[in-house]
N, C-alpha and C. Protein backbone atom coordinates (compact mmCIF):
# COMPACT_ATOMS: atom_id res chain seq x y z
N UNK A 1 0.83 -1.20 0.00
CA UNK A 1 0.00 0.00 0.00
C UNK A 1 0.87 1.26 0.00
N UNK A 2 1.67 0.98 0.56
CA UNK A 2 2.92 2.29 0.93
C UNK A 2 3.76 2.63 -0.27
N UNK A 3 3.77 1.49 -0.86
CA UNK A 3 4.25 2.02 -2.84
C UNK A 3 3.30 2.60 -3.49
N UNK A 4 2.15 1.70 -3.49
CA UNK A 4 1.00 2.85 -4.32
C UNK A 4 1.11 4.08 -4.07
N UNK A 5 0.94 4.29 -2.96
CA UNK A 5 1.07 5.52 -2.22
C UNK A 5 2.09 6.88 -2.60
N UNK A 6 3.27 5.92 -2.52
CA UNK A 6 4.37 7.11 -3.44
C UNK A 6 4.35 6.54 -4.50
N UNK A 7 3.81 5.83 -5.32
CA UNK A 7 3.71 6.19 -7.21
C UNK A 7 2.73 7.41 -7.37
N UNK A 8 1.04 7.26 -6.35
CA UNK A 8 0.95 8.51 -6.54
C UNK A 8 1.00 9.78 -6.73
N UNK A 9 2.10 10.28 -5.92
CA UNK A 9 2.78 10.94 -5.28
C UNK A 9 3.57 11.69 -5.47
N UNK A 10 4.20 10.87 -6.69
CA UNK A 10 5.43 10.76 -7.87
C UNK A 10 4.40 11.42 -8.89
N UNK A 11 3.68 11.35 -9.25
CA UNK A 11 2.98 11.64 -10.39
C UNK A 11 2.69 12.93 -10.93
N UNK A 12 3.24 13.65 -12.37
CA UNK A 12 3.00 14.20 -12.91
C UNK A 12 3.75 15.70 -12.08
N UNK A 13 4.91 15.14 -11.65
CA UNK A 13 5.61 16.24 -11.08
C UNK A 13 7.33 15.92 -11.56
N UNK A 14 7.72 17.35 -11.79
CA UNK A 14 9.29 17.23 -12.48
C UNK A 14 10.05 17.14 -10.80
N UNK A 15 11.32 16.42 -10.79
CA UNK A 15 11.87 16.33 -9.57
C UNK A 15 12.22 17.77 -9.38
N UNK A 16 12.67 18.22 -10.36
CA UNK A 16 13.40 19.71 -10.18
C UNK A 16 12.17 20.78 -9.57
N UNK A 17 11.09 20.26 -9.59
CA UNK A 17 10.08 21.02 -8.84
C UNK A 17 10.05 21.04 -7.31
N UNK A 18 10.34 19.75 -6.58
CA UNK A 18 10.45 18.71 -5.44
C UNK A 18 11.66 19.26 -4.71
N UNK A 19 11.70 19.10 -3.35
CA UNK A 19 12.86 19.15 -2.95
C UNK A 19 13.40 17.61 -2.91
N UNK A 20 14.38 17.48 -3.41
CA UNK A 20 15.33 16.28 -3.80
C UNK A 20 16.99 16.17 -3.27
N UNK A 21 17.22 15.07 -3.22
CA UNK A 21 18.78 14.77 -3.33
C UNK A 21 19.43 14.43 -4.22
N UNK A 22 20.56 14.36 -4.56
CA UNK A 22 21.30 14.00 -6.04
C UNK A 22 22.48 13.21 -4.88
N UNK A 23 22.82 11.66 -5.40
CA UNK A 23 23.25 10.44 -4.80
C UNK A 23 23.97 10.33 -5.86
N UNK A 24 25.29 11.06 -5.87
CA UNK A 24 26.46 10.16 -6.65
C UNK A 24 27.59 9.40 -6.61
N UNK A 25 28.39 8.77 -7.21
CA UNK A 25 29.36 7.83 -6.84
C UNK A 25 29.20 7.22 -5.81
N UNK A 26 28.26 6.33 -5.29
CA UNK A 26 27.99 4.80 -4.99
C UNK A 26 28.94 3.82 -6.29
N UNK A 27 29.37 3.03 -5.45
CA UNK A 27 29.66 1.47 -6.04
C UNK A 27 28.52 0.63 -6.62
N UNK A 28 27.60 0.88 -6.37
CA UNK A 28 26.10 0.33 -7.04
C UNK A 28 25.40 1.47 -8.00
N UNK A 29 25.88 1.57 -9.01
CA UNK A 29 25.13 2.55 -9.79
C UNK A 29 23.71 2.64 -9.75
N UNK A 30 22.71 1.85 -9.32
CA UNK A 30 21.30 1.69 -9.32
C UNK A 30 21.26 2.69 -8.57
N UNK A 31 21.82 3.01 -7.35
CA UNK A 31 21.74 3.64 -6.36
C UNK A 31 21.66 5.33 -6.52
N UNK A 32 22.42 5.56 -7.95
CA UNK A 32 22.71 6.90 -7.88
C UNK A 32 21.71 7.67 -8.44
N UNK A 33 21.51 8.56 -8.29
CA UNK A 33 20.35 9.05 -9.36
C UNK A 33 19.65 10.35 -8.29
N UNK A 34 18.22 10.66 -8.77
CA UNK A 34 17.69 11.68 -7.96
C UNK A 34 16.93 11.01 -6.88
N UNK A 35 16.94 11.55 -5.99
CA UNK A 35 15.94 11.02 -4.84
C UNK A 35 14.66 12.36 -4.41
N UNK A 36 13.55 12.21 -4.42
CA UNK A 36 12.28 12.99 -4.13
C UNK A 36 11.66 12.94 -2.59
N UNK A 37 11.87 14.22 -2.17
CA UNK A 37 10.90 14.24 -0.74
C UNK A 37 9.33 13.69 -1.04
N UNK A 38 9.57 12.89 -0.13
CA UNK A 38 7.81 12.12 0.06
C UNK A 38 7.43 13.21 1.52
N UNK A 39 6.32 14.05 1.14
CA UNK A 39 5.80 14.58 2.22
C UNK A 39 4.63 14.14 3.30
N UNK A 40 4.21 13.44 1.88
CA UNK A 40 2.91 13.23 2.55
C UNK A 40 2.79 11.97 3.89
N UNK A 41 1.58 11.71 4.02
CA UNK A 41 2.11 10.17 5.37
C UNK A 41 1.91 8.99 4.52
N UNK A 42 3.34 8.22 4.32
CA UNK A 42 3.24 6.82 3.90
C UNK A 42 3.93 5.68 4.65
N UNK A 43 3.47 5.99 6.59
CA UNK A 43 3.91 5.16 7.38
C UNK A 43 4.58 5.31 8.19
N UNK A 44 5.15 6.98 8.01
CA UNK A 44 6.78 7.06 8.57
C UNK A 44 6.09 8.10 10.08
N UNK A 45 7.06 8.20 11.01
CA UNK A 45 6.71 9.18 12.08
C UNK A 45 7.20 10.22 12.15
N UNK A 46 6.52 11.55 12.88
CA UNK A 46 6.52 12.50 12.96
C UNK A 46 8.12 13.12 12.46
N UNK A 47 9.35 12.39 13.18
CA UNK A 47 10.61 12.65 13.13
C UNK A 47 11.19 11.84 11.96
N UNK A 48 10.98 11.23 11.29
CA UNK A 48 11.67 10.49 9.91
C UNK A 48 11.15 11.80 8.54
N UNK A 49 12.20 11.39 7.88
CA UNK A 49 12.33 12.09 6.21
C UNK A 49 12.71 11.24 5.72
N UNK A 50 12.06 11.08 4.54
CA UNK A 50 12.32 9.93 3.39
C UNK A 50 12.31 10.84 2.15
N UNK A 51 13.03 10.04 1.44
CA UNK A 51 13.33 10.84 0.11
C UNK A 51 13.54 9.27 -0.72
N UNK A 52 12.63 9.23 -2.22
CA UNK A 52 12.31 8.37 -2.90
C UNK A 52 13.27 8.09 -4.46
N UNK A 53 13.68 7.42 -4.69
CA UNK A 53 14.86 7.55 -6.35
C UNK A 53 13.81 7.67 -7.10
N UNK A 54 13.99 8.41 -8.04
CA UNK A 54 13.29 9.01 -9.12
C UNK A 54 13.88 7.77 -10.26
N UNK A 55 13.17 6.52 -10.56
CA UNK A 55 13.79 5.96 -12.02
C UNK A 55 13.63 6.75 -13.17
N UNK A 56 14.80 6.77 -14.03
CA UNK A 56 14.49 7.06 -15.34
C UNK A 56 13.64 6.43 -16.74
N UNK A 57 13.10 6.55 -17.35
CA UNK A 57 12.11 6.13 -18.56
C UNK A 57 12.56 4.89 -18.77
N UNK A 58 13.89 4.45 -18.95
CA UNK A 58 14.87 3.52 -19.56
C UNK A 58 15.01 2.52 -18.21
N UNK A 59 14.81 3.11 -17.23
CA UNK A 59 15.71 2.20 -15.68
C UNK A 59 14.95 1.13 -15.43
N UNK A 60 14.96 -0.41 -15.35
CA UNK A 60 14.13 -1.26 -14.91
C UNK A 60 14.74 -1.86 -13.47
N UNK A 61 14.95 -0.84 -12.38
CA UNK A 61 15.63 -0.96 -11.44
C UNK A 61 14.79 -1.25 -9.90
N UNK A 62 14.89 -1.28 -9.43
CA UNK A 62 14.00 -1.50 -8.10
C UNK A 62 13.56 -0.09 -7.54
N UNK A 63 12.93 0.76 -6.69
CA UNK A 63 13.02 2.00 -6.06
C UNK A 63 13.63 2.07 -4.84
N UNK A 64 14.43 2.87 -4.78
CA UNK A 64 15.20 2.79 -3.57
C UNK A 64 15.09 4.23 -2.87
N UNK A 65 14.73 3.82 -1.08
CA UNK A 65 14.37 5.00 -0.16
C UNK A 65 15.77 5.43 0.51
N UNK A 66 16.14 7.37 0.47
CA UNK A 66 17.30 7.99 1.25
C UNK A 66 15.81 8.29 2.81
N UNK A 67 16.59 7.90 3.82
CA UNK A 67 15.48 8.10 5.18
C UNK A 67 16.46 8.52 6.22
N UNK A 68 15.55 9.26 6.71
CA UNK A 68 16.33 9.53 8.25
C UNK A 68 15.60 9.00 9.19
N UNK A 69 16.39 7.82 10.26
CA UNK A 69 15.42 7.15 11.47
C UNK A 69 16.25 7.28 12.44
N UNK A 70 15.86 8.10 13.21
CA UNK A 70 16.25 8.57 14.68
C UNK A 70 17.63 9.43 13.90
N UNK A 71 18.61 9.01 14.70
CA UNK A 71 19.52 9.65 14.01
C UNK A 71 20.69 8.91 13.15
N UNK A 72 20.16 8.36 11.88
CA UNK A 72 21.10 7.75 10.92
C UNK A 72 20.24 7.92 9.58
N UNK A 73 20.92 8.69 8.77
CA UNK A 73 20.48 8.30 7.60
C UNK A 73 21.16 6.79 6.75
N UNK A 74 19.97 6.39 5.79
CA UNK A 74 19.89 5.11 5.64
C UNK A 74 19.93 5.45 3.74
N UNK A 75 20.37 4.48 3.29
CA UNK A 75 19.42 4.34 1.40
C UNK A 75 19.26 2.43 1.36
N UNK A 76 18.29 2.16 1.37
CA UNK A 76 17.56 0.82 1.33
C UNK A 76 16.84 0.79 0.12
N UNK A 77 16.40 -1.05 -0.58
CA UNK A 77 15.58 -0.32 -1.13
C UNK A 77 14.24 -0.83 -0.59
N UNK A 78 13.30 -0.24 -1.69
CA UNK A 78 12.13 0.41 -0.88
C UNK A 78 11.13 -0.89 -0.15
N UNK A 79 12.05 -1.83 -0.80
CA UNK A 79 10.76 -3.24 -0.48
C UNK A 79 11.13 -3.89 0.88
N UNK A 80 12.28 -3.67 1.21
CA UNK A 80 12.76 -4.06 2.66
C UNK A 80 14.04 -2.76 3.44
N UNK A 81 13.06 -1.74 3.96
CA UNK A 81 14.51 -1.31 4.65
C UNK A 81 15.03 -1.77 5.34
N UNK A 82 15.21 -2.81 6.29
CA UNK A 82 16.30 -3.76 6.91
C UNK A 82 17.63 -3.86 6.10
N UNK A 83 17.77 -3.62 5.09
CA UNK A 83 18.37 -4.21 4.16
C UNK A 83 19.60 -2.65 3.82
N UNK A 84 19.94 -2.49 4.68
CA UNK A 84 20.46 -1.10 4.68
C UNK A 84 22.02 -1.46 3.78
N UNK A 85 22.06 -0.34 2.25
CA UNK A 85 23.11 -0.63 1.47
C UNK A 85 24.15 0.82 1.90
N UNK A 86 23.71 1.62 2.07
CA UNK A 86 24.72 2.94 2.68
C UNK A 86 23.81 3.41 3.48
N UNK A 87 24.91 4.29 5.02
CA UNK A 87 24.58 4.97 5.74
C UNK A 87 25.35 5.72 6.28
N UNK A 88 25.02 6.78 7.59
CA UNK A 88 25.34 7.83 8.20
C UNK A 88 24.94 7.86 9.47
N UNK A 89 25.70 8.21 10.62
CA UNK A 89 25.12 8.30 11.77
C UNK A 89 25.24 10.04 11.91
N UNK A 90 24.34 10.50 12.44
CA UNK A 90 24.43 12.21 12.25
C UNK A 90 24.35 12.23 14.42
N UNK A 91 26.14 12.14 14.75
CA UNK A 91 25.92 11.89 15.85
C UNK A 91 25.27 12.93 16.63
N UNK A 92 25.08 14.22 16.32
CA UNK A 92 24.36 14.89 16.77
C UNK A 92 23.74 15.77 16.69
N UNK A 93 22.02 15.46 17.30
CA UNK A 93 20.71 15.54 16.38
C UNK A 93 21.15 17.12 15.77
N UNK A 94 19.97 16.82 14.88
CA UNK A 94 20.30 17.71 13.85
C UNK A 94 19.13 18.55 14.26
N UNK A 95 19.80 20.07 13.50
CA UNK A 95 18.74 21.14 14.07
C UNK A 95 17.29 20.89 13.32
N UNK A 96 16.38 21.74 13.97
CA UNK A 96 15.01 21.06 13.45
C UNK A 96 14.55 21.50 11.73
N UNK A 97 15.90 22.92 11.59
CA UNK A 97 15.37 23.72 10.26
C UNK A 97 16.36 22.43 9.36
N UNK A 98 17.17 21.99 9.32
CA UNK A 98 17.85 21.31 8.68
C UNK A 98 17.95 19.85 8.63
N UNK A 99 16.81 19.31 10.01
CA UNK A 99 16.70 18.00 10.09
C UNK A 99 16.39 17.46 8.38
N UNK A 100 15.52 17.80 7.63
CA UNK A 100 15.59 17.14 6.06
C UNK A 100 16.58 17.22 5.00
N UNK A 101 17.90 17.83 5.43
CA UNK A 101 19.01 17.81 4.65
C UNK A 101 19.89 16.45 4.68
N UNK A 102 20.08 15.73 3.91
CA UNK A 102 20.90 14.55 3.92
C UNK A 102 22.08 15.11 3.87
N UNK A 103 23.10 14.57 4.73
CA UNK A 103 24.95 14.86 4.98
C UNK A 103 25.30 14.36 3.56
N UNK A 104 26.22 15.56 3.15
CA UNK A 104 26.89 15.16 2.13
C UNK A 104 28.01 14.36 1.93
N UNK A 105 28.39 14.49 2.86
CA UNK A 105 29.59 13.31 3.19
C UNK A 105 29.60 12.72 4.48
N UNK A 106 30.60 11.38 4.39
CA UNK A 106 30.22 10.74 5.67
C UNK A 106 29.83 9.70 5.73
N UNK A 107 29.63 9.19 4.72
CA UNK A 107 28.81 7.75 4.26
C UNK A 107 29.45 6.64 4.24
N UNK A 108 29.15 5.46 5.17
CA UNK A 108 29.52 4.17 4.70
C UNK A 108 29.21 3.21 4.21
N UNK A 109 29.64 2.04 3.12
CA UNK A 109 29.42 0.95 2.76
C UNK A 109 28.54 -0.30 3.86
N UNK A 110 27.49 -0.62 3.30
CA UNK A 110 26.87 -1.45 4.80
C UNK A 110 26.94 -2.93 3.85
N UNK A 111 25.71 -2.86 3.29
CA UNK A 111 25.27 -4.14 2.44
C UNK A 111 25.21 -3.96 0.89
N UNK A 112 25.76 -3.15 0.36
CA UNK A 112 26.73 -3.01 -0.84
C UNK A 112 27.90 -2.56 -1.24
N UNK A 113 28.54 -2.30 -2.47
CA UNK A 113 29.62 -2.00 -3.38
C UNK A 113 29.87 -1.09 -3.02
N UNK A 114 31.18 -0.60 -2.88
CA UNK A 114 32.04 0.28 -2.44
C UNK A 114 32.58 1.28 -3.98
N UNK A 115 32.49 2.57 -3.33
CA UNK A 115 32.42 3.72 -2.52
C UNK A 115 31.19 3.50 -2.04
N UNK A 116 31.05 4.26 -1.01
CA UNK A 116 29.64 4.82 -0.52
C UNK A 116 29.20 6.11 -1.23
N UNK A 117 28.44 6.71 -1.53
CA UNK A 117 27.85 8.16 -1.87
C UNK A 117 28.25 9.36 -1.80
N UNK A 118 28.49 10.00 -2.31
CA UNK A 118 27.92 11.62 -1.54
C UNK A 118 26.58 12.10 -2.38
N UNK A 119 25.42 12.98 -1.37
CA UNK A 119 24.80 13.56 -1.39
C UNK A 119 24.47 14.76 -1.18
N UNK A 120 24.05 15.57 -1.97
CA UNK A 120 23.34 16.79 -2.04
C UNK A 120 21.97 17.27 -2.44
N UNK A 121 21.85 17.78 -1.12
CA UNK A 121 20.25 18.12 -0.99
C UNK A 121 19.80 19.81 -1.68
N UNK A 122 18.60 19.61 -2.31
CA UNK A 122 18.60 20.42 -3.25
C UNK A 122 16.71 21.28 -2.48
N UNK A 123 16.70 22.31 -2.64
CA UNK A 123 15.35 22.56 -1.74
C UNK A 123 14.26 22.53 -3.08
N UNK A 124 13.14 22.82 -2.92
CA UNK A 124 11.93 22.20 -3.89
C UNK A 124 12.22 24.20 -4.54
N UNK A 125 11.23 24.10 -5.97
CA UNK A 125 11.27 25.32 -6.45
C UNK A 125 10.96 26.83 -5.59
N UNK A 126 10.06 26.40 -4.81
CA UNK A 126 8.83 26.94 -4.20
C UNK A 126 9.96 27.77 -3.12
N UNK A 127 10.45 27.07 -2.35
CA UNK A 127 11.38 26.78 -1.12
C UNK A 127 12.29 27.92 -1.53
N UNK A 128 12.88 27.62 -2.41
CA UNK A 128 14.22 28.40 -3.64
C UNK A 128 14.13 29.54 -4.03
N UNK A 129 12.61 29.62 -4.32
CA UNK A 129 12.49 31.21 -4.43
C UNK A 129 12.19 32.54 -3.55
N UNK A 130 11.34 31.33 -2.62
CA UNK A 130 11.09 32.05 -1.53
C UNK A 130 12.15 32.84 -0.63
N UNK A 131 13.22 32.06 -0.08
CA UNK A 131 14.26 32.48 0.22
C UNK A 131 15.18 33.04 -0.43
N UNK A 132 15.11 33.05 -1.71
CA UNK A 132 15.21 34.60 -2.61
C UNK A 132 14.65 35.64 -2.07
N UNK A 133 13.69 35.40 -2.31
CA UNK A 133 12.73 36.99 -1.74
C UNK A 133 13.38 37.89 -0.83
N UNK A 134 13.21 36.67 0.49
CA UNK A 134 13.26 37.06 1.85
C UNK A 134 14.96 37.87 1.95
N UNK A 135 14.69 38.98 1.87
CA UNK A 135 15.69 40.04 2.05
C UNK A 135 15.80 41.01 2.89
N UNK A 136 16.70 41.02 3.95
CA UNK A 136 16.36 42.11 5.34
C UNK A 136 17.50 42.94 4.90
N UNK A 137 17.47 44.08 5.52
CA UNK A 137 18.24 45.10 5.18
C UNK A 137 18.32 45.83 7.05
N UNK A 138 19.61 45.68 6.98
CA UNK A 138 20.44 45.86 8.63
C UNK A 138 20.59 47.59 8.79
N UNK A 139 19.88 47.79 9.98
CA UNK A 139 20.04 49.32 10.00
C UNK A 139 21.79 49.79 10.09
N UNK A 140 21.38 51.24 9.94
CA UNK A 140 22.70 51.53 9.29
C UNK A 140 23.54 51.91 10.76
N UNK A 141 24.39 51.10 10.91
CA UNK A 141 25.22 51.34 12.44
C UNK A 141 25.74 52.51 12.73
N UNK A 142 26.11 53.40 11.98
CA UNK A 142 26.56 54.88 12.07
C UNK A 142 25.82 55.98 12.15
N UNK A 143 24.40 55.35 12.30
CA UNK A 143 23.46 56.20 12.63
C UNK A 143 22.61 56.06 13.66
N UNK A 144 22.87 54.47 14.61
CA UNK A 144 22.92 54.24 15.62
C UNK A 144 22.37 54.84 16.60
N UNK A 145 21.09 55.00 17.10
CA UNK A 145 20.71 56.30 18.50
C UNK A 145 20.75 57.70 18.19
N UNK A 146 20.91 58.38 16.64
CA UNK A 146 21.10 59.95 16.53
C UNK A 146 19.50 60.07 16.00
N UNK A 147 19.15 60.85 16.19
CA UNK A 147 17.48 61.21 15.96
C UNK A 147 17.69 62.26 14.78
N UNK A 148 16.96 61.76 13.50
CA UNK A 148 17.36 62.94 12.15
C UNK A 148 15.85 63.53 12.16
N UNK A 149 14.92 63.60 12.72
CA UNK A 149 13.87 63.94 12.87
C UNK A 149 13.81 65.79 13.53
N UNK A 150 13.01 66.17 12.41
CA UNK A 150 13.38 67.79 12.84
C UNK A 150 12.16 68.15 13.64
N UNK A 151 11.54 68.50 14.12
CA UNK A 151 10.13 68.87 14.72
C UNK A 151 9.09 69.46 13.91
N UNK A 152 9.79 69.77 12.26
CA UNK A 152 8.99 70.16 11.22
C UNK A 152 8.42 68.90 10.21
N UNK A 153 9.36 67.54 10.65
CA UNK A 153 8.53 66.56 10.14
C UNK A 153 7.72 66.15 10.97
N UNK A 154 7.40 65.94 12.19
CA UNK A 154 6.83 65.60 13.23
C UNK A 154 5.25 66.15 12.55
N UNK A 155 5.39 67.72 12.42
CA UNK A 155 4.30 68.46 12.67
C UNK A 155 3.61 68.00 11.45
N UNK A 156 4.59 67.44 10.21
CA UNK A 156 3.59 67.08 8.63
C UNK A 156 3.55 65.72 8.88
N UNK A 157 3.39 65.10 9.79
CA UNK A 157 2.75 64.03 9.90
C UNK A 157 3.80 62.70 9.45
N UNK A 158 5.29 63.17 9.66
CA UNK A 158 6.02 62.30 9.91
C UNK A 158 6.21 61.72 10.97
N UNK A 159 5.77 60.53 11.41
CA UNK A 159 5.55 59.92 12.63
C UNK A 159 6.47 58.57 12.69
N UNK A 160 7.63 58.20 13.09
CA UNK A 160 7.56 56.66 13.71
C UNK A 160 7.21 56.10 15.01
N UNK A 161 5.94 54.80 14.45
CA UNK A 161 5.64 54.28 15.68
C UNK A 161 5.94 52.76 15.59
């Protein structure tokens, strides 16, 4: 049920839309490829992030899950995570704004082919632009406590409150 679930899920969305990971140089090439934030609930608890491999048109490969459980990220694939082929222990917890970032380095060989990975986490479009936007502008320190306010703006209805 939990595959249906993310084929749905998957559907009719470009990864580059998604916030995703990019998994390269593994010793198991199946392994490498894009991985997709699953947001929605397909089992996991409050504190886990899973991120799903995106197959390509051509790939007749298995799907394989990047997850964070407690504190280790894991890449399994999706039909048995027991079956852990690279991981990470993130010995300490990770902050809550960054808990969904997979470590880019750090990775070891468990139950496959050597190298292990590196990963990079990529934020969804939405995410990307937003924090574009968001632009603060730092008062100006050399003006610090001096009052430029004359008592003739006061009176035209220059007010800060």
């Amino acid at each position: 049920a939990a595959l249906k679930k993310i084929e749905e899920l998957k559907a009719n969305q470009s990864p580059d839309e998604k916030e995703h990971v990019l998994v390269e140089g593994a010793g198991n090439d199946e392994i490498n490829g894009i991985y997709v934030r699953m947001e929605e609930d397909i089992g996991l608890g409050d504190e886990e992030v899973m991120f799903i491999k995106e197959p390509q048109d051509d790939e007749y490969c298995p799907e394989y899950g990047l997850y964070l459980m407690n504190t280790t990220w894991a890449i399994s694939p999706c039909v048995d995570y027991s079956n852990i082929l690279y991981s990470v222990d993130v010995t300490e917890e990770p902050c809550a704004s960054r808990r969904h970032e997979a470590p880019k380095h750090g990775w070891k060989t468990i139950e496959a082919v050597g190298p292990p990975p590196t990963c990079t986490w990529n934020p969804s479009k939405d995410k990307a632009s937003a924090a574009k936007q968001k632009s603060y502008v730092a008062p100006n320190l050399s003006d610090l406590g001096k009052n430029h306010k004359s008592i003739a703006d006061v009176a035209d209805g220059d007010h800060d409150e």
